[in-house]
PDB file of N, CA and C in Angstrom:
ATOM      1  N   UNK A   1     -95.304  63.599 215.332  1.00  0.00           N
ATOM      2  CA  UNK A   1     -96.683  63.750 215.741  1.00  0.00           C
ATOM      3  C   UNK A   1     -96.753  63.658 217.271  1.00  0.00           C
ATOM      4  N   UNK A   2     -97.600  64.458 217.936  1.00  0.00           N
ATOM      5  CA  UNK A   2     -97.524  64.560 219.329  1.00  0.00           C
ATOM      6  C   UNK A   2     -98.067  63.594 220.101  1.00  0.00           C
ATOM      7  N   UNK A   3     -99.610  63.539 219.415  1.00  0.00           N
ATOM      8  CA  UNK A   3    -100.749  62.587 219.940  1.00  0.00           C
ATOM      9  C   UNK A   3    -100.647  61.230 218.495  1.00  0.00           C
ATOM     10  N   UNK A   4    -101.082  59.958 218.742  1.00  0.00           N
ATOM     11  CA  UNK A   4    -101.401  59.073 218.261  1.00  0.00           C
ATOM     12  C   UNK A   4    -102.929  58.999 217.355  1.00  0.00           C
ATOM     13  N   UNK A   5    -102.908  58.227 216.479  1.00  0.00           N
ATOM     14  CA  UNK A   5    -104.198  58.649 215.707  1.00  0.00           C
ATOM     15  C   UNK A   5    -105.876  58.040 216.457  1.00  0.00           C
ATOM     16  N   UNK A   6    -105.702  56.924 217.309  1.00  0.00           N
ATOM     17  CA  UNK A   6    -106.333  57.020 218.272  1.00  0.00           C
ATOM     18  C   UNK A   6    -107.264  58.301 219.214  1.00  0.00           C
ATOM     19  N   UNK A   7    -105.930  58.609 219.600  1.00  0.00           N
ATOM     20  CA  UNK A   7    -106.389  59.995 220.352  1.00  0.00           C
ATOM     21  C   UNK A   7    -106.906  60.874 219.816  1.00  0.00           C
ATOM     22  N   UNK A   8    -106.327  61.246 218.569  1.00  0.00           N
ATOM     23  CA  UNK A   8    -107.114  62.487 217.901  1.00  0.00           C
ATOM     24  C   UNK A   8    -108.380  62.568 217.292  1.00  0.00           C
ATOM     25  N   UNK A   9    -108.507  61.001 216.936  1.00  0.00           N
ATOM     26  CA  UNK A   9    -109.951  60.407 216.630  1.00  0.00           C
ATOM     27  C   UNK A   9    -111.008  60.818 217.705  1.00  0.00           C
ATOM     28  N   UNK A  10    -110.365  60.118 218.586  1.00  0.00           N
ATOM     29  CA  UNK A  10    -111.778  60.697 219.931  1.00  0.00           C
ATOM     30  C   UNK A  10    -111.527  62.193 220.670  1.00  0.00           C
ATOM     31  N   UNK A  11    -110.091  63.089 220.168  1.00  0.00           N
ATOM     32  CA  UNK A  11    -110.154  64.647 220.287  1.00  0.00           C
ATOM     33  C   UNK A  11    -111.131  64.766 219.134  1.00  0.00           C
ATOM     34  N   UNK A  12    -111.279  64.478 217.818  1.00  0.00           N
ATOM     35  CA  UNK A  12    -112.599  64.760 216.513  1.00  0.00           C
ATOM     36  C   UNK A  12    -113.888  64.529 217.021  1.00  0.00           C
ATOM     37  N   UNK A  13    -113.957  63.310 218.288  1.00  0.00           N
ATOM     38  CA  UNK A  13    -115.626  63.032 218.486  1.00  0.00           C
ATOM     39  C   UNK A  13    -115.873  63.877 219.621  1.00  0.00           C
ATOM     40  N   UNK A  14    -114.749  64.143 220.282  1.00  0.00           N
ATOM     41  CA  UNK A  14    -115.723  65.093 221.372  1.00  0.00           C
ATOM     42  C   UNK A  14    -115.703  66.692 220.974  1.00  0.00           C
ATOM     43  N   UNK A  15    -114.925  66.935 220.240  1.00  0.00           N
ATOM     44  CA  UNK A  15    -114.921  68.229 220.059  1.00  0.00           C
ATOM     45  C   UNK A  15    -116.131  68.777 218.768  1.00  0.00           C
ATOM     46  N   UNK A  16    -116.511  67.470 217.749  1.00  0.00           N
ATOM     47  CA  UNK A  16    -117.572  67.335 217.295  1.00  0.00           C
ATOM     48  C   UNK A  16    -118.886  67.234 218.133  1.00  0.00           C
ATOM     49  N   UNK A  17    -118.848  66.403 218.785  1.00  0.00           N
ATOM     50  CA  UNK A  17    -120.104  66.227 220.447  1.00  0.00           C
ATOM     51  C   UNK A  17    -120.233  67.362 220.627  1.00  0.00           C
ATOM     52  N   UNK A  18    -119.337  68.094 221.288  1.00  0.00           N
ATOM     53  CA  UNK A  18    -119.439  69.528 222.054  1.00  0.00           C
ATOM     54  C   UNK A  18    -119.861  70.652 221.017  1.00  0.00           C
ATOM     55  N   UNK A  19    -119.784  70.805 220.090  1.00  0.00           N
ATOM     56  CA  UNK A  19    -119.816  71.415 218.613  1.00  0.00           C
ATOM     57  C   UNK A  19    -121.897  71.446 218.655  1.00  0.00           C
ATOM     58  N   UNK A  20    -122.123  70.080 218.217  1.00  0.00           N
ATOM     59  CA  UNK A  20    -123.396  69.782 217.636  1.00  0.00           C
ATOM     60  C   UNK A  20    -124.173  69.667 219.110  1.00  0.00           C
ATOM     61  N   UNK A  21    -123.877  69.340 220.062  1.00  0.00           N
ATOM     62  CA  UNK A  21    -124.985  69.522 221.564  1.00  0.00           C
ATOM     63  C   UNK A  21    -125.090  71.478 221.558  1.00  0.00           C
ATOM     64  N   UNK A  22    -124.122  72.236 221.290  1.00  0.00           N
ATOM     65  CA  UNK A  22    -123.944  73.079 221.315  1.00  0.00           C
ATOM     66  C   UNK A  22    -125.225  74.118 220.685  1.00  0.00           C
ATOM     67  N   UNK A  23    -124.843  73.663 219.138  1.00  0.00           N
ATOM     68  CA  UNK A  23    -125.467  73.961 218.091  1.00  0.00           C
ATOM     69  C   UNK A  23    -127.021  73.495 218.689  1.00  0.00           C
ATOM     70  N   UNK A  24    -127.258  72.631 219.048  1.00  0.00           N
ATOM     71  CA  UNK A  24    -128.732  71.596 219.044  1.00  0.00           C
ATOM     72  C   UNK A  24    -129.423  72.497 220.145  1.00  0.00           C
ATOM     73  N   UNK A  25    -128.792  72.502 221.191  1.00  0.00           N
ATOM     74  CA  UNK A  25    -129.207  73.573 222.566  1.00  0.00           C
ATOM     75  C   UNK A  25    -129.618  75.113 221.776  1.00  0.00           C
ATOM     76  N   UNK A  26    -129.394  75.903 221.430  1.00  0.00           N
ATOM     77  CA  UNK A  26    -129.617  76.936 220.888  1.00  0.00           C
ATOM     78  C   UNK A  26    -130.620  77.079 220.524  1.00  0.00           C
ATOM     79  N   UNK A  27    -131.364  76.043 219.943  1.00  0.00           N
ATOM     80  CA  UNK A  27    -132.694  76.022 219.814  1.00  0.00           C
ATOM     81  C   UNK A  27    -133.410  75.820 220.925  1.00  0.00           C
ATOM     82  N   UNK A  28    -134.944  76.437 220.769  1.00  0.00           N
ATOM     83  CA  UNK A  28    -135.811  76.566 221.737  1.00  0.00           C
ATOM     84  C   UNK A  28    -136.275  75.277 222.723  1.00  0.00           C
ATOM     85  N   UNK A  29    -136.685  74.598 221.655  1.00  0.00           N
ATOM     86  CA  UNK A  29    -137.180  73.078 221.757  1.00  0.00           C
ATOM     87  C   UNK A  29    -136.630  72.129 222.552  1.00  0.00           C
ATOM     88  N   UNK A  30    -135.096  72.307 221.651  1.00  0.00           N
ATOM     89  CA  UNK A  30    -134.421  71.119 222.562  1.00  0.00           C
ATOM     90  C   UNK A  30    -133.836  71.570 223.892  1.00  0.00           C
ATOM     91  N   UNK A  31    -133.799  72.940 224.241  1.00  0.00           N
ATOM     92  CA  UNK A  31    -133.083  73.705 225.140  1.00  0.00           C
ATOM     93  C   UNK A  31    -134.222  73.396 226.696  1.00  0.00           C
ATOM     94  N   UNK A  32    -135.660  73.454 226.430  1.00  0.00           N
ATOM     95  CA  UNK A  32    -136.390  72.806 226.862  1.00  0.00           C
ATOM     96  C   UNK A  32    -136.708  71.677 227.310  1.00  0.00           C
ATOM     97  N   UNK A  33    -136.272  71.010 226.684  1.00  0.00           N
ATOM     98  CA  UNK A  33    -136.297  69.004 226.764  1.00  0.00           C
ATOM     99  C   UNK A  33    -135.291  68.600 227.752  1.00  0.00           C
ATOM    100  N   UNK A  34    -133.943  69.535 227.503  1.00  0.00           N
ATOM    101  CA  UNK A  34    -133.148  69.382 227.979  1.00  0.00           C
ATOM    102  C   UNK A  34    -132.949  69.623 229.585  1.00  0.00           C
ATOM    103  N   UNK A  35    -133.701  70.906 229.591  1.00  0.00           N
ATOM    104  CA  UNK A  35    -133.550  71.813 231.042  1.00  0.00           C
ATOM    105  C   UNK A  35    -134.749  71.557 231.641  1.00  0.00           C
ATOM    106  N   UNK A  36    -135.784  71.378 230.921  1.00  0.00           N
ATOM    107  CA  UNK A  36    -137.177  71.227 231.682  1.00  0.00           C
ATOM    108  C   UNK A  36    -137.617  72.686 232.259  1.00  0.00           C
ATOM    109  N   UNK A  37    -137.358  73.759 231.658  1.00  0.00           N
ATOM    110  CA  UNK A  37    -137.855  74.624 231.738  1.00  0.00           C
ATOM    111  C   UNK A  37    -138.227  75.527 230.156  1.00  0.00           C
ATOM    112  N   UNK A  38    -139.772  75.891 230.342  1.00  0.00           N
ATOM    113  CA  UNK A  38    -140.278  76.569 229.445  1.00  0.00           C
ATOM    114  C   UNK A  38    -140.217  77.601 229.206  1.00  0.00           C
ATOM    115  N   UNK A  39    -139.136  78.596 229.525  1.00  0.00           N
ATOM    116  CA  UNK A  39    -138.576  79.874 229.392  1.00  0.00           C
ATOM    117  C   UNK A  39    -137.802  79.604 227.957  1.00  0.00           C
ATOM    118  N   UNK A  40    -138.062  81.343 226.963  1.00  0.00           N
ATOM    119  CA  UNK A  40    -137.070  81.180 225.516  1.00  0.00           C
ATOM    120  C   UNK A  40    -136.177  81.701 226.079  1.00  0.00           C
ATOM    121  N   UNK A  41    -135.142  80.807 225.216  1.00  0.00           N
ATOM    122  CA  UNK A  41    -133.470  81.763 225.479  1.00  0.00           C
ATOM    123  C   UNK A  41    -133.432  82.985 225.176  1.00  0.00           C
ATOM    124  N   UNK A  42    -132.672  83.902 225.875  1.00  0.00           N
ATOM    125  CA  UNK A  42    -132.347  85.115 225.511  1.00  0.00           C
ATOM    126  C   UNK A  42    -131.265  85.107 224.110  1.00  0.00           C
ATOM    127  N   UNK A  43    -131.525  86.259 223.415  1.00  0.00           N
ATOM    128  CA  UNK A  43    -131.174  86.017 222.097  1.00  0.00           C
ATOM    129  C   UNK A  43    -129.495  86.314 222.362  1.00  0.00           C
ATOM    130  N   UNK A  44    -128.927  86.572 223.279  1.00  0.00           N
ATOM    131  CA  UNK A  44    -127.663  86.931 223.099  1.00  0.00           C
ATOM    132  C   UNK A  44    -126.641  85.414 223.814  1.00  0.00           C
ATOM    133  N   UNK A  45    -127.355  84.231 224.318  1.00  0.00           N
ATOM    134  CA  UNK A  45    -127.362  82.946 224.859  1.00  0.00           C
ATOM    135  C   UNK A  45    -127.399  82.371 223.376  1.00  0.00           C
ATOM    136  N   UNK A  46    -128.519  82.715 222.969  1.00  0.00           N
ATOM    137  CA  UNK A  46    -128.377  81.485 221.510  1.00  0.00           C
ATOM    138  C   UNK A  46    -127.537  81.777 220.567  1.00  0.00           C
ATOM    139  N   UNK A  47    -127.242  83.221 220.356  1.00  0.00           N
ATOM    140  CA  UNK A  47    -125.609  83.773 219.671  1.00  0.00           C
ATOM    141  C   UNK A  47    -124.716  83.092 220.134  1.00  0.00           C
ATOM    142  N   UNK A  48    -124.641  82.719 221.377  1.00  0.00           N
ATOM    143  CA  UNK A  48    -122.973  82.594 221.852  1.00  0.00           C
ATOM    144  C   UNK A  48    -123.257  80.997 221.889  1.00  0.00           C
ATOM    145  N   UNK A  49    -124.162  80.174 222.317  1.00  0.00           N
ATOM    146  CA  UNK A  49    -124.488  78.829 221.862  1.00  0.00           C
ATOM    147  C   UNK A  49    -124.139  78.537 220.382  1.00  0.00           C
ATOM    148  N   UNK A  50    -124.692  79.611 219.251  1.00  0.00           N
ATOM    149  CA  UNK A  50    -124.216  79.252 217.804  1.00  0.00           C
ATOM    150  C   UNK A  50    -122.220  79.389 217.147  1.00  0.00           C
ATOM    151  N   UNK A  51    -122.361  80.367 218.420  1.00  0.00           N
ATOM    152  CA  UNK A  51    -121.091  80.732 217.932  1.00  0.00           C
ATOM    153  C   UNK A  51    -119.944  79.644 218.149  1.00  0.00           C
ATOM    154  N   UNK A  52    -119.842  79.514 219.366  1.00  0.00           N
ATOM    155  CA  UNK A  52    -119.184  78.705 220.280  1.00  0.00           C
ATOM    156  C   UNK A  52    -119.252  77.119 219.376  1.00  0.00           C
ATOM    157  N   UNK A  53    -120.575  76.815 219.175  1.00  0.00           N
ATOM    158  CA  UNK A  53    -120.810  75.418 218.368  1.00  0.00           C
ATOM    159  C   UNK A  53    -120.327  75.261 217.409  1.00  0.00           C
ATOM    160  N   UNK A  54    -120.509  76.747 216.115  1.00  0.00           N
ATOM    161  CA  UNK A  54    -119.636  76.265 214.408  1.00  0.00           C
ATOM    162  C   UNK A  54    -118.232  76.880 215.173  1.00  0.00           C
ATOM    163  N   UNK A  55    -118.102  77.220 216.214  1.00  0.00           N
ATOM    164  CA  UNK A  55    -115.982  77.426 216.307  1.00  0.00           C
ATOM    165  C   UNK A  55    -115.884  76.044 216.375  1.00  0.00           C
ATOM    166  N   UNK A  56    -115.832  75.487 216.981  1.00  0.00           N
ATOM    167  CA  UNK A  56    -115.333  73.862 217.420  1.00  0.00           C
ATOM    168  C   UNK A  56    -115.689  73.179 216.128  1.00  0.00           C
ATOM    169  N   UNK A  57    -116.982  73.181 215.277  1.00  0.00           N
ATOM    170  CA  UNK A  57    -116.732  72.170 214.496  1.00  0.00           C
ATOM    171  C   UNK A  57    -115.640  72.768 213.352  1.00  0.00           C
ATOM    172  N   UNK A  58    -115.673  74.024 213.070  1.00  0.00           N
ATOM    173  CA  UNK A  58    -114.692  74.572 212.689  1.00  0.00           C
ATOM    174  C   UNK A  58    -113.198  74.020 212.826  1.00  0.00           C
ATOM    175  N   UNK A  59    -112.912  73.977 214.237  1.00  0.00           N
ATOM    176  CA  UNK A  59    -111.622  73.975 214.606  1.00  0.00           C
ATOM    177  C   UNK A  59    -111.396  72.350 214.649  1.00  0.00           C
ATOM    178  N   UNK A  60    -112.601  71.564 214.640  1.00  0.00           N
ATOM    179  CA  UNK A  60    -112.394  69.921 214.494  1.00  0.00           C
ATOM    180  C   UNK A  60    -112.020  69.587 212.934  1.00  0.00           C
ATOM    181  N   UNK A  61    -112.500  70.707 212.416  1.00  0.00           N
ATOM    182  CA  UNK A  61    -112.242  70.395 210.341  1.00  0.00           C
ATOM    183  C   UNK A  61    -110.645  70.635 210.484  1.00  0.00           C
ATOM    184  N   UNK A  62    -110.418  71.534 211.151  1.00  0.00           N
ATOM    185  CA  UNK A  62    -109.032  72.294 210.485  1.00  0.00           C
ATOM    186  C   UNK A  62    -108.260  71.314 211.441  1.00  0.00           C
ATOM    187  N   UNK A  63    -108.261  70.643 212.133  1.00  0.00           N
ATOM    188  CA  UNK A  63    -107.407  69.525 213.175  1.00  0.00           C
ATOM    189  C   UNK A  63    -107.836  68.369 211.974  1.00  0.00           C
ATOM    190  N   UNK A  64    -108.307  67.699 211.833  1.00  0.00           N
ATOM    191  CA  UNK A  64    -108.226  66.867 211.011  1.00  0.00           C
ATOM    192  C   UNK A  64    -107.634  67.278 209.447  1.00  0.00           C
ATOM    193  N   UNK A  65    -108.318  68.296 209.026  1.00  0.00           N
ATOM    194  CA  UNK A  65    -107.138  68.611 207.908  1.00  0.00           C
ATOM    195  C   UNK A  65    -105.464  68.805 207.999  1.00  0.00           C
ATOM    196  N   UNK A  66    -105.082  69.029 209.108  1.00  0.00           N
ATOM    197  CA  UNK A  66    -103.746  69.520 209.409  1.00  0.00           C
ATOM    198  C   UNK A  66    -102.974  67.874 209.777  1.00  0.00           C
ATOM    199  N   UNK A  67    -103.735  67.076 210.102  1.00  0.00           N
ATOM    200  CA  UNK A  67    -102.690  65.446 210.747  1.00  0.00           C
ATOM    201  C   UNK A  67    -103.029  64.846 209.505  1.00  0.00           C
ATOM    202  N   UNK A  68    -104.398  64.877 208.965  1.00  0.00           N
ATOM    203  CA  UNK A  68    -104.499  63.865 207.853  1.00  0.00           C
ATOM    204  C   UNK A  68    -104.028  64.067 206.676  1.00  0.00           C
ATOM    205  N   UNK A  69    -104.451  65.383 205.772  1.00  0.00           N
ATOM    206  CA  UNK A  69    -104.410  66.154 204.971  1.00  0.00           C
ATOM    207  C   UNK A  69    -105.870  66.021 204.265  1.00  0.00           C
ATOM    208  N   UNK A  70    -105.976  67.005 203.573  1.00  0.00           N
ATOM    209  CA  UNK A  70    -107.241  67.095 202.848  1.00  0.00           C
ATOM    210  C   UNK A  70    -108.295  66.446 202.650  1.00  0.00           C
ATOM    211  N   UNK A  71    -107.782  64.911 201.673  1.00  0.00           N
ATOM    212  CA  UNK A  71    -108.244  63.660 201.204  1.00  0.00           C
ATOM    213  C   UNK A  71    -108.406  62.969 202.657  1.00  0.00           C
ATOM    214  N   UNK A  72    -107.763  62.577 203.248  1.00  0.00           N
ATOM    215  CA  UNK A  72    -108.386  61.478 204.403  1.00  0.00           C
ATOM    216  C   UNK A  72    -108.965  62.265 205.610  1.00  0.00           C
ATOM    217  N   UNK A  73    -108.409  63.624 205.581  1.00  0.00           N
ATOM    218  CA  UNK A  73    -108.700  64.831 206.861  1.00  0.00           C
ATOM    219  C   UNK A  73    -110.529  64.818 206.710  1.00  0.00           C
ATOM    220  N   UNK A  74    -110.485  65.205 205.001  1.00  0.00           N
ATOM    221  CA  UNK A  74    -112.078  65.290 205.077  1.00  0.00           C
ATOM    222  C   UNK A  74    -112.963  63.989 205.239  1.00  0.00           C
ATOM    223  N   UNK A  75    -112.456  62.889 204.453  1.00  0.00           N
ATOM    224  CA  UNK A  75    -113.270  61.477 204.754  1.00  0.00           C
ATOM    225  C   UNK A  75    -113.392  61.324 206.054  1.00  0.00           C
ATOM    226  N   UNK A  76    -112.243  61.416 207.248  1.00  0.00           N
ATOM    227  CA  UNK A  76    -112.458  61.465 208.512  1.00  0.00           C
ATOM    228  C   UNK A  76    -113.527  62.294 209.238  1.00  0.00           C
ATOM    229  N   UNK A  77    -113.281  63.467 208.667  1.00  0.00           N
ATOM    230  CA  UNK A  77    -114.376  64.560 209.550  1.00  0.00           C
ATOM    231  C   UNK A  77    -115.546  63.800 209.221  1.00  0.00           C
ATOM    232  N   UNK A  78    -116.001  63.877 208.243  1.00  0.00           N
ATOM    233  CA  UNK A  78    -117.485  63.270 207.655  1.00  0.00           C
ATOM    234  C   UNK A  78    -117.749  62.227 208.564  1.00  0.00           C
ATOM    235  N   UNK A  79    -116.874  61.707 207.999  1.00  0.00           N
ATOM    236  CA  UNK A  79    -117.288  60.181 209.091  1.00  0.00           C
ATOM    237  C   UNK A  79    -117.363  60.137 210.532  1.00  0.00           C
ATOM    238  N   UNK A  80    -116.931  61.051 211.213  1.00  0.00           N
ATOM    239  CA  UNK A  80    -117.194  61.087 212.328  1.00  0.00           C
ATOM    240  C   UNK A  80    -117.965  62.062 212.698  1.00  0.00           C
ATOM    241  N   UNK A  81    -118.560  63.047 211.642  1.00  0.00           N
ATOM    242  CA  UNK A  81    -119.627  64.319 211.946  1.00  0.00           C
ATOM    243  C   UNK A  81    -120.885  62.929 211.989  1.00  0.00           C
ATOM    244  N   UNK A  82    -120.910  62.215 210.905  1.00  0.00           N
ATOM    245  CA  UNK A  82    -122.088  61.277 210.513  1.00  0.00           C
ATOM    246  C   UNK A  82    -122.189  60.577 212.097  1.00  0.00           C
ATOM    247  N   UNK A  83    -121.653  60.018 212.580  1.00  0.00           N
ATOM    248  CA  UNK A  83    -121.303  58.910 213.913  1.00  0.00           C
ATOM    249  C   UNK A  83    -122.113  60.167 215.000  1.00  0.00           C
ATOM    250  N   UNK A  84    -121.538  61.555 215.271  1.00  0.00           N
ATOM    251  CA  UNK A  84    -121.886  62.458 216.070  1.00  0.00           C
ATOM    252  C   UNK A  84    -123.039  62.563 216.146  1.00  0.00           C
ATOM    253  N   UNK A  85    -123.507  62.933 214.641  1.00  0.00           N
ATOM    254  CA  UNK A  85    -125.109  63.320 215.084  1.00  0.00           C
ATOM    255  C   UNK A  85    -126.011  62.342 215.305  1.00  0.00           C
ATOM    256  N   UNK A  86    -125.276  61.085 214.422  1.00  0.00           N
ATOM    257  CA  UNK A  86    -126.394  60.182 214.581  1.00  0.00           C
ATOM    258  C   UNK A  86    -126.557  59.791 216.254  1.00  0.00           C
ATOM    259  N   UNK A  87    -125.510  59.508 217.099  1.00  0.00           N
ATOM    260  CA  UNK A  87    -125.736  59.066 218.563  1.00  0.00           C
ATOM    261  C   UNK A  87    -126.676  60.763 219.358  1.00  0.00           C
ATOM    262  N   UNK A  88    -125.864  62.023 218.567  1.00  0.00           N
ATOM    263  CA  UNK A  88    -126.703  62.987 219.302  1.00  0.00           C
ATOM    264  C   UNK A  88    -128.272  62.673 219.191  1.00  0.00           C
ATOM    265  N   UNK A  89    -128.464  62.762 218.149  1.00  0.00           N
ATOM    266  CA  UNK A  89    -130.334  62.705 217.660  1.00  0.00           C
ATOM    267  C   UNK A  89    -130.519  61.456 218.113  1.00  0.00           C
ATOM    268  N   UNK A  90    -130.112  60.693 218.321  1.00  0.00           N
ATOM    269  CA  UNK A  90    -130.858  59.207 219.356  1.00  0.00           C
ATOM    270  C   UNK A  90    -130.936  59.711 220.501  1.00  0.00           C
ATOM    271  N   UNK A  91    -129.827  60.488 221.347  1.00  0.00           N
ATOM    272  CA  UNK A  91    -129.867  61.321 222.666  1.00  0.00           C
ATOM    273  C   UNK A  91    -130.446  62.222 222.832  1.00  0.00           C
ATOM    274  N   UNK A  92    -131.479  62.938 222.308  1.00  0.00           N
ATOM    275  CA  UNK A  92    -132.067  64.205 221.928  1.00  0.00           C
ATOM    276  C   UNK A  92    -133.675  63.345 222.176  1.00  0.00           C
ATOM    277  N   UNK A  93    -133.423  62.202 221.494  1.00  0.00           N
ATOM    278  CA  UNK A  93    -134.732  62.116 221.552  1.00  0.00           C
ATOM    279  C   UNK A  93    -135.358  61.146 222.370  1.00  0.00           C
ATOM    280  N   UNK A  94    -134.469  60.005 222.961  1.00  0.00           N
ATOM    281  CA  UNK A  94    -134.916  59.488 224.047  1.00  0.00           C
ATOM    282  C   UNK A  94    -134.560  59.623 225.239  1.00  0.00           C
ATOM    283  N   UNK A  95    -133.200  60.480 225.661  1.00  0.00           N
ATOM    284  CA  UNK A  95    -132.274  60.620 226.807  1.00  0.00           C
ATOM    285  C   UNK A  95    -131.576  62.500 226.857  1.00  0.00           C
ATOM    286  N   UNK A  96    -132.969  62.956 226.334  1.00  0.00           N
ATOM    287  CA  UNK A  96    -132.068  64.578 226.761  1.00  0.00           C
ATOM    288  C   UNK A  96    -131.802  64.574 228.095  1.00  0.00           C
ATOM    289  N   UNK A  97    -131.520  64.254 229.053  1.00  0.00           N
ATOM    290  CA  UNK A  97    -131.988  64.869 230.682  1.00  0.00           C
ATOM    291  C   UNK A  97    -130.266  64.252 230.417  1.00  0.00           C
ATOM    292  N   UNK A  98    -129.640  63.493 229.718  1.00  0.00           N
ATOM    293  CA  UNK A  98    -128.122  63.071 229.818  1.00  0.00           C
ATOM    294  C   UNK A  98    -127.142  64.233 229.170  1.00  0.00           C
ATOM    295  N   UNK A  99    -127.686  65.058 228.760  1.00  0.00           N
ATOM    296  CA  UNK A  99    -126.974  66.571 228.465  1.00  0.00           C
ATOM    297  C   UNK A  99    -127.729  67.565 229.033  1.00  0.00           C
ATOM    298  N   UNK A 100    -128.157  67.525 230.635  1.00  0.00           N
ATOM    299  CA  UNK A 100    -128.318  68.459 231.264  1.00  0.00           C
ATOM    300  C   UNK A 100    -127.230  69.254 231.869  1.00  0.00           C
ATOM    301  N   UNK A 101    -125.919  68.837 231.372  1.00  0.00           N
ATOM    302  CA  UNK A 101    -125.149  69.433 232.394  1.00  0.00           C
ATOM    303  C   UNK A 101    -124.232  70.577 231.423  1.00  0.00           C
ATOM    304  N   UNK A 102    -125.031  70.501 230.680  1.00  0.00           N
ATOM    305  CA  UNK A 102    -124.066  71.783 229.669  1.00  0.00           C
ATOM    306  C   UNK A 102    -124.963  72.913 230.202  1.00  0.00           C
ATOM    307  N   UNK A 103    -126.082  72.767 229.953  1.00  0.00           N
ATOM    308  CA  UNK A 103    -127.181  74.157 229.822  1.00  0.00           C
ATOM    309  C   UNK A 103    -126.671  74.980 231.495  1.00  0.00           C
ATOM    310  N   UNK A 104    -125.752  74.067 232.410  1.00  0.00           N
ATOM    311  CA  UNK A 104    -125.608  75.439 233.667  1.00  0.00           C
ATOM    312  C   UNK A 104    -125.265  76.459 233.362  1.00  0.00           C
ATOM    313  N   UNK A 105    -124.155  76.205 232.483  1.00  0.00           N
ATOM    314  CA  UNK A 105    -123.383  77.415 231.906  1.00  0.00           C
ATOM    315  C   UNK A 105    -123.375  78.431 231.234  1.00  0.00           C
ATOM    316  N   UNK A 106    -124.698  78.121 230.827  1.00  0.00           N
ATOM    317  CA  UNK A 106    -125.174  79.326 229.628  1.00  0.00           C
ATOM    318  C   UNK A 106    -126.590  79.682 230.023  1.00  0.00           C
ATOM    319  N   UNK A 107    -127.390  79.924 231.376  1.00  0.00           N
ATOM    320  CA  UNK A 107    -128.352  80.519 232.013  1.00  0.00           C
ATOM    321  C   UNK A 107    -128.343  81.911 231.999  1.00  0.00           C
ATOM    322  N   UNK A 108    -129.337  82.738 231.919  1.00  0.00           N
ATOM    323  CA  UNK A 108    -129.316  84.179 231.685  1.00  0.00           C
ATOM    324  C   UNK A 108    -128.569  85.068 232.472  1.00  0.00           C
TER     325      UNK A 108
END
């Protein structure tokens, strides 16, 4: 094994993080909260926001299936998809302006 199970744990939470802020931005609402501007995304921004978001959680399932295997690969993902959103949606809703720094990258 290359990395330690440590490490790959918190490679699962950020690549989950980056996944679901991803996913969450795409929408109008929070893309707003976030940026403080009342302009809608252009529809070819919220494609590549959706896309970009299920690749990673995608590619966080298939990394945990591949070190753990199936049975603990999936109890792991879960458990740390559950941990993700729950700190995202606390951050969404009292501290968006702390994921302002994704939305530079994906401006029209």
């Amino acid at each position: 094994m290359i990395f330690s199970e440590p490490v790959l744990i918190i490679l699962l939470i950020l690549l989950l993080m980056v996944g679901f802020t991803l996913l969450s931005l795409s929408l109008s609402r929070h893309y707003s909260h976030v940026t403080d501007k009342r302009q809608r995304l252009a529809n070819k921004t919220k494609l590549l926001l959706r896309f970009i978001g299920y690749s990673l959680l995608i590619i966080s399932a298939i990394i945990s299936e591949k070190v753990w295997g199936i049975a603990l690969g999936g109890v792991y993902w879960f458990a740390t998809t559950m941990l993700v959103a729950t700190v995202l949606s606390i951050i969404l809703t009292y501290k968006p302006r702390w994921l302002s720094f994704i939305p530079l990258y994906f401006h029209r």
